[in-house]
C-alpha atoms as a PDB file:
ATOM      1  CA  UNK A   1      -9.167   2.843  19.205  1.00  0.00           C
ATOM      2  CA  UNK A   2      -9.363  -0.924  19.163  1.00  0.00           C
ATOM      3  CA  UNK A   3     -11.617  -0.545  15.721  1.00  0.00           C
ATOM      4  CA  UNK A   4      -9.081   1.531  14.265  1.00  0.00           C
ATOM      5  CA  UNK A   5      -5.954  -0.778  15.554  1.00  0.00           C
ATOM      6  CA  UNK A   6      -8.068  -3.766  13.895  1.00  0.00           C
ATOM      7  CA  UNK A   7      -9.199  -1.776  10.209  1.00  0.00           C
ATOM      8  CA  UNK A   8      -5.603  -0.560   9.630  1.00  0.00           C
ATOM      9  CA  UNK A   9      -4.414  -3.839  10.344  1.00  0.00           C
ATOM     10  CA  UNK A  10      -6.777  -6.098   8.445  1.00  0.00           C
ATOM     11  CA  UNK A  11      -5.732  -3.604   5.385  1.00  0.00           C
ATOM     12  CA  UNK A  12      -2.055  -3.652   5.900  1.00  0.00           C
ATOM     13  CA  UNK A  13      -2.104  -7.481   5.858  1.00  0.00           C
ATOM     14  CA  UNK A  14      -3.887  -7.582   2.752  1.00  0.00           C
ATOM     15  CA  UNK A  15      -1.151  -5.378   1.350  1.00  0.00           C
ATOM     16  CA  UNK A  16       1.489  -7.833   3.032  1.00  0.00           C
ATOM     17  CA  UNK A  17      -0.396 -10.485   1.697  1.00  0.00           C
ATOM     18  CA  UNK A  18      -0.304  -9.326  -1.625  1.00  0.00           C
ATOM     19  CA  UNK A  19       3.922  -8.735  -1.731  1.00  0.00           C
ATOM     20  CA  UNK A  20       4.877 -12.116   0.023  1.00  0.00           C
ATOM     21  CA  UNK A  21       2.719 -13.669  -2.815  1.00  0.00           C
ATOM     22  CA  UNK A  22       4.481 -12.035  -5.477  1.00  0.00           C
ATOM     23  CA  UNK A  23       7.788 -13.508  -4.486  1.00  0.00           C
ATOM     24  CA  UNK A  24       9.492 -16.034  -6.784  1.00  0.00           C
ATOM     25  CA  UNK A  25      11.712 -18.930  -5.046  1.00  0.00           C
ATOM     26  CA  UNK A  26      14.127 -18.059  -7.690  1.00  0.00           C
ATOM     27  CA  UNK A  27      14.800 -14.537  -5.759  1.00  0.00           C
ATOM     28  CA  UNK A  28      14.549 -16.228  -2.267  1.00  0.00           C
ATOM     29  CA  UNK A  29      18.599 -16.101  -2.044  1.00  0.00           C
ATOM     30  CA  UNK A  30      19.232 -12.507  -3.369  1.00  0.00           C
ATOM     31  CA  UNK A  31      20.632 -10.032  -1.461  1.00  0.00           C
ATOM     32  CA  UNK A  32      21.549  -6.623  -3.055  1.00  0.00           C
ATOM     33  CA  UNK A  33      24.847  -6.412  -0.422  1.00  0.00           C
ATOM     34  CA  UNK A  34      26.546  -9.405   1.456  1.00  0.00           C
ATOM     35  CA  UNK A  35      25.720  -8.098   5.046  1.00  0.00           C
ATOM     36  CA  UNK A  36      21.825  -7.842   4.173  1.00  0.00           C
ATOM     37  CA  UNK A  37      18.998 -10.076   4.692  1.00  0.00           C
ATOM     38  CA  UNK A  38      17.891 -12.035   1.780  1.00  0.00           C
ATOM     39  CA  UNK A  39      14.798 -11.657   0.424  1.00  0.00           C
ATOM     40  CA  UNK A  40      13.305 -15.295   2.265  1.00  0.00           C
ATOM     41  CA  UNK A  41      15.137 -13.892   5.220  1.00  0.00           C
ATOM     42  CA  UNK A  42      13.542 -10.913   4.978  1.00  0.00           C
ATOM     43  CA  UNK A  43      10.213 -11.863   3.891  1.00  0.00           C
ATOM     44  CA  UNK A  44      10.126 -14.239   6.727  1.00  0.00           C
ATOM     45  CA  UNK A  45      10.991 -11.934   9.296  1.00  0.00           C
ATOM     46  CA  UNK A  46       7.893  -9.820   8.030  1.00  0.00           C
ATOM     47  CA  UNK A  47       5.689 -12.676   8.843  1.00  0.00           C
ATOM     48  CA  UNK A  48       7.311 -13.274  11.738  1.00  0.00           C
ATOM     49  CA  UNK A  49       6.450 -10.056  13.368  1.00  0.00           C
ATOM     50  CA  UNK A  50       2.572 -11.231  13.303  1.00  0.00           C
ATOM     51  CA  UNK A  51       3.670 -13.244  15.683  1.00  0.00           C
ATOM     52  CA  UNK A  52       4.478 -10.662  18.338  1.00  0.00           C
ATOM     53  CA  UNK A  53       1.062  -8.900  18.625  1.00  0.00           C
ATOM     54  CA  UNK A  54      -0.042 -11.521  21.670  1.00  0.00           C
ATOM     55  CA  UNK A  55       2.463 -10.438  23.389  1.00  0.00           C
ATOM     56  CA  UNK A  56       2.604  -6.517  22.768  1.00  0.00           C
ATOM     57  CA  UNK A  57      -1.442  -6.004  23.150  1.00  0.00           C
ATOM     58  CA  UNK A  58      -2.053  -8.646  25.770  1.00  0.00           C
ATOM     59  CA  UNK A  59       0.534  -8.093  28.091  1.00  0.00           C
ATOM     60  CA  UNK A  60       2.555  -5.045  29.625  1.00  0.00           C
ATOM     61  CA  UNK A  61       5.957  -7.201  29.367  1.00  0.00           C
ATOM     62  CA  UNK A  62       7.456  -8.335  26.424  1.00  0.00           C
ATOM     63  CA  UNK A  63       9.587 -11.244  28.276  1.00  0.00           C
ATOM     64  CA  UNK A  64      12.131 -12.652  25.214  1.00  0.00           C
ATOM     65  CA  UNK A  65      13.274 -15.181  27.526  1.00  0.00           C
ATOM     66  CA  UNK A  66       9.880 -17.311  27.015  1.00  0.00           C
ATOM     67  CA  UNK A  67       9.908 -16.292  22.817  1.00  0.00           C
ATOM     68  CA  UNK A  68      11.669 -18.546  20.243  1.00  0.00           C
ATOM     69  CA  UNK A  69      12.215 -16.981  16.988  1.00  0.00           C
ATOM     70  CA  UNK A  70      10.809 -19.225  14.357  1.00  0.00           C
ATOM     71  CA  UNK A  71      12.109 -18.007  10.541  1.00  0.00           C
ATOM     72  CA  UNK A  72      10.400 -21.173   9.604  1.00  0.00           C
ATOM     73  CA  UNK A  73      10.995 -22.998   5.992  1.00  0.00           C
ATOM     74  CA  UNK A  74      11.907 -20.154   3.751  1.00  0.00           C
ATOM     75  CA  UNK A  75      13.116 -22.926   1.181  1.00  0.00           C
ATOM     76  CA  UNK A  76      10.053 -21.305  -1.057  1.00  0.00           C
ATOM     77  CA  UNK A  77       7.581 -18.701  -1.035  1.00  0.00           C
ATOM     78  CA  UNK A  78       4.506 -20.548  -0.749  1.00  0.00           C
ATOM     79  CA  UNK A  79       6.220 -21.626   2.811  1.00  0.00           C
ATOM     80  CA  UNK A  80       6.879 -18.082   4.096  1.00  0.00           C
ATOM     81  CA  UNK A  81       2.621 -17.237   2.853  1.00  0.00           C
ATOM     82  CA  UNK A  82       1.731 -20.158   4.612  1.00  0.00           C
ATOM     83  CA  UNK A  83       4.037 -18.527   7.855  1.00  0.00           C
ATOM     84  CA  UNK A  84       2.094 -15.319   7.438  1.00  0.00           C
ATOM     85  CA  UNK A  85      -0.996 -16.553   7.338  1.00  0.00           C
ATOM     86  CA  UNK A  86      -1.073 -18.980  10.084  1.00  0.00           C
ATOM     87  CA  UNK A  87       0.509 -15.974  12.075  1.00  0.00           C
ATOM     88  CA  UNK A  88      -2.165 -12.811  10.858  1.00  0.00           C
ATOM     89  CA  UNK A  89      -4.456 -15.013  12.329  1.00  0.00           C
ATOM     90  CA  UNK A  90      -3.244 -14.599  15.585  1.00  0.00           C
ATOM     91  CA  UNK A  91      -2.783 -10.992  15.689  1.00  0.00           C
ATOM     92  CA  UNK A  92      -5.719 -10.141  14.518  1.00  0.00           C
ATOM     93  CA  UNK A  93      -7.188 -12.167  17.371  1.00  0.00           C
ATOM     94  CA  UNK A  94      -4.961 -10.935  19.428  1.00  0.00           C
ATOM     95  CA  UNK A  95      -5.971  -7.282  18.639  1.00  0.00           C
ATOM     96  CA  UNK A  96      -9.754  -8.090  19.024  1.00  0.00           C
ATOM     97  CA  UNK A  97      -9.195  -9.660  22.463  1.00  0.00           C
ATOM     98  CA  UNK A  98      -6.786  -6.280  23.430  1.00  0.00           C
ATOM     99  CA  UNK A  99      -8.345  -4.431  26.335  1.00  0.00           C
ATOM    100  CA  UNK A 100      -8.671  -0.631  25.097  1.00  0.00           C
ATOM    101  CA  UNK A 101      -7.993   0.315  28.789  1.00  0.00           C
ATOM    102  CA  UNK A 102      -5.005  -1.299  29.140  1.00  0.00           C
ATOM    103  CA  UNK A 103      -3.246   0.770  25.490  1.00  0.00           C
ATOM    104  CA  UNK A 104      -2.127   3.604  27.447  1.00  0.00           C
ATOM    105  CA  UNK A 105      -0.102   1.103  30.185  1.00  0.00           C
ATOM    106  CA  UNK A 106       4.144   1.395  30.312  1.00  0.00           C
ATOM    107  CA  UNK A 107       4.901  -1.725  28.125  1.00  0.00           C
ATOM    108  CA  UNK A 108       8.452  -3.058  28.206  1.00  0.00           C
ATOM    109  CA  UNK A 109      10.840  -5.811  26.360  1.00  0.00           C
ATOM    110  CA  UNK A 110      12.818  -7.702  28.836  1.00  0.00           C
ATOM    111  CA  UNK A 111      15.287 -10.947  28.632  1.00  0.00           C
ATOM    112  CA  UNK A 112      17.032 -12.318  31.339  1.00  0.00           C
ATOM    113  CA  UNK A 113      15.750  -9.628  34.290  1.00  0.00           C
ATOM    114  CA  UNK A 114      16.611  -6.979  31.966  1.00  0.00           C
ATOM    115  CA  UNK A 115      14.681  -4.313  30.792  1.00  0.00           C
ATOM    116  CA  UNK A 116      16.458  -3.148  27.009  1.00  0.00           C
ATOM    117  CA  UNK A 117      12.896  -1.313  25.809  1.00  0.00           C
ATOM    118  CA  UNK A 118      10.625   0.388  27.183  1.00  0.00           C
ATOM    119  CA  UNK A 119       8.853   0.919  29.645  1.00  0.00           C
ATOM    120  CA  UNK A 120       6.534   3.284  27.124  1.00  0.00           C
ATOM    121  CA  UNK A 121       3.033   3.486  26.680  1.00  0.00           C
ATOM    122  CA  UNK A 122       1.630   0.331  25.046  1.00  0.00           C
ATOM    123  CA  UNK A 123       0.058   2.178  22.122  1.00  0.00           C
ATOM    124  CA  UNK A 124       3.531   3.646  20.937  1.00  0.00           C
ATOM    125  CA  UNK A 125       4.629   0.175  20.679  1.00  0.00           C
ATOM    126  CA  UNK A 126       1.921  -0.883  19.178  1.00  0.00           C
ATOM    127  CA  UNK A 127       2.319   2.141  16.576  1.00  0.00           C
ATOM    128  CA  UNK A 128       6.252   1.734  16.147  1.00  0.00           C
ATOM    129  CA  UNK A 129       7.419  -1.632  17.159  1.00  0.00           C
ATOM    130  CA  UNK A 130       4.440  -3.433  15.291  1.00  0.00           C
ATOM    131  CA  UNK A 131       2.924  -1.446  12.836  1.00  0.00           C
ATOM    132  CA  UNK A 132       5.743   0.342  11.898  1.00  0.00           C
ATOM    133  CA  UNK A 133       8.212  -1.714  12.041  1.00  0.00           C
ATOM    134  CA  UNK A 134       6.463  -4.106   9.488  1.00  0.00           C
ATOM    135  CA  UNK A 135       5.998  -1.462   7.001  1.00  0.00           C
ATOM    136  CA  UNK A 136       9.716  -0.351   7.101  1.00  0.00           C
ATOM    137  CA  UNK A 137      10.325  -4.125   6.310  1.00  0.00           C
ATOM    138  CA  UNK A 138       7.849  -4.178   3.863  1.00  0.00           C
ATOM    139  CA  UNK A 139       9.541  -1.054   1.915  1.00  0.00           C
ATOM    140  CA  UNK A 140      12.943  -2.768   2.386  1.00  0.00           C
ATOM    141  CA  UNK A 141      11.893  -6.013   0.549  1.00  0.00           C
ATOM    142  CA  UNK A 142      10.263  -4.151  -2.185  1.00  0.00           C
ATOM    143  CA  UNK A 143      13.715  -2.600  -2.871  1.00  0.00           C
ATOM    144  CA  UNK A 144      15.178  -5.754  -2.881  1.00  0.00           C
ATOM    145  CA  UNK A 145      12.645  -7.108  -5.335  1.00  0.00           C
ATOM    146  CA  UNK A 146      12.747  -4.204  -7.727  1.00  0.00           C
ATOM    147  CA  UNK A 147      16.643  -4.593  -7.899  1.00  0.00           C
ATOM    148  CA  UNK A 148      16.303  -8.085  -8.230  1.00  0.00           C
ATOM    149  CA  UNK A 149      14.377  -7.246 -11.766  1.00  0.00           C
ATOM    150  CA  UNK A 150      11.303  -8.491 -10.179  1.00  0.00           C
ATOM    151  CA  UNK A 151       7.915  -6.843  -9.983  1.00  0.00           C
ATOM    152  CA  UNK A 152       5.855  -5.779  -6.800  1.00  0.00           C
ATOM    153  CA  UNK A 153       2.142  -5.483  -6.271  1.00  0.00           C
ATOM    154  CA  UNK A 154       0.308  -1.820  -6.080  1.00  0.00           C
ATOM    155  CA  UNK A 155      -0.430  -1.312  -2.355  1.00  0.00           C
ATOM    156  CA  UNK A 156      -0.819   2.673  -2.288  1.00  0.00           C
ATOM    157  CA  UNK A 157      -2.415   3.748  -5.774  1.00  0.00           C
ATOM    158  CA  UNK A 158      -0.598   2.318  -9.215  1.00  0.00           C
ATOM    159  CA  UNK A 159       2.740   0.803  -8.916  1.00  0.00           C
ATOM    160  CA  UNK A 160       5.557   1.898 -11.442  1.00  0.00           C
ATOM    161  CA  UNK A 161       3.848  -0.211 -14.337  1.00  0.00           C
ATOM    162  CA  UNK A 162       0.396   0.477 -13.455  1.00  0.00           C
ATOM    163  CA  UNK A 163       0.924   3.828 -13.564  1.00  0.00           C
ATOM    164  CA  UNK A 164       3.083   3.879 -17.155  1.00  0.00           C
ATOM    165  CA  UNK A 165       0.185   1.694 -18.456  1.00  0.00           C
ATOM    166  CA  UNK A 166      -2.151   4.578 -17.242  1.00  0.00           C
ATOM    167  CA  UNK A 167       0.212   7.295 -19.081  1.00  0.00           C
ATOM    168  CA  UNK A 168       0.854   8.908 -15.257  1.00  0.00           C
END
């Protein structure tokens, strides 16, 4: 399970990879409503998230009390890549050094003696809170690229121009 953890995440941070790099600075401030994330907000949150796999596949609590939330410098791009990368890292190294015997263990997100997720088995979090999760964040900031006239990299087979180029 571990292998397959590790392959699907080594090629959905290559596809990660590929979108932060494609962000201008000049689209860093747009948001296509006033109570939405901006695209740097929003592209920083995604790397973010590599930052949570230590905690989700090496331990069975979450504890938010001993997190900070670092958005880092999303004054450009290149910053928020440089964010990502540092933090893939991790995660993959944290998913290597996961103990397959421990992904079926309850696994909870507590803050102040509080339990507010979980307890669940360690592999749905894995599955929802990390995997998941990034890849509904990764959708969300290709919307807000495409409707901020930009373009977007092919992840899944030939994006929108690829594919008019190829007559599809």
């Amino acid at each position: 399970m571990k292998q397959a953890f590790l392959g699907e995440f080594q090629h959905e941070a290559e596809n990660t990879r590929k979108l932060l790099s494609m962000i201008p600075d000049s689209a860093l401030e747009y948001r296509p409503q006033p109570h939405l994330w901006s695209v740097g907000q929003l592209a920083s949150h995604i790397a973010e998230v590599y930052n949570w796999y230590e905690d989700t596949f090496n331990s069975d609590d979450f504890n938010m009390d001993n997190y900070k939330y670092d958005k880092g410098d999303i004054s450009t791009a290149s910053n928020i890549v440089e964010k990502f990368e540092a933090n893939q890292k991790m995660a993959a190294a944290a998913i290597e050094k996961s103990d397959e015997s421990q992904y079926m263990n309850p696994w909870t997100m507590s803050a102040g003696g509080a339990t507010f997720f979980g307890p669940m088995p360690k592999v749905q979090v894995i599955r929802g809170f990390l995997y998941n999760h990034l890849y509904h964040h990764r959708g969300e900031l290709v919307a807000h690229l495409r409707a901020s006239g930009n373009k977007v990299p092919s992840m899944y087979g030939p994006n929108h121009e690829e594919s008019q180029q190829m007559g599809l």
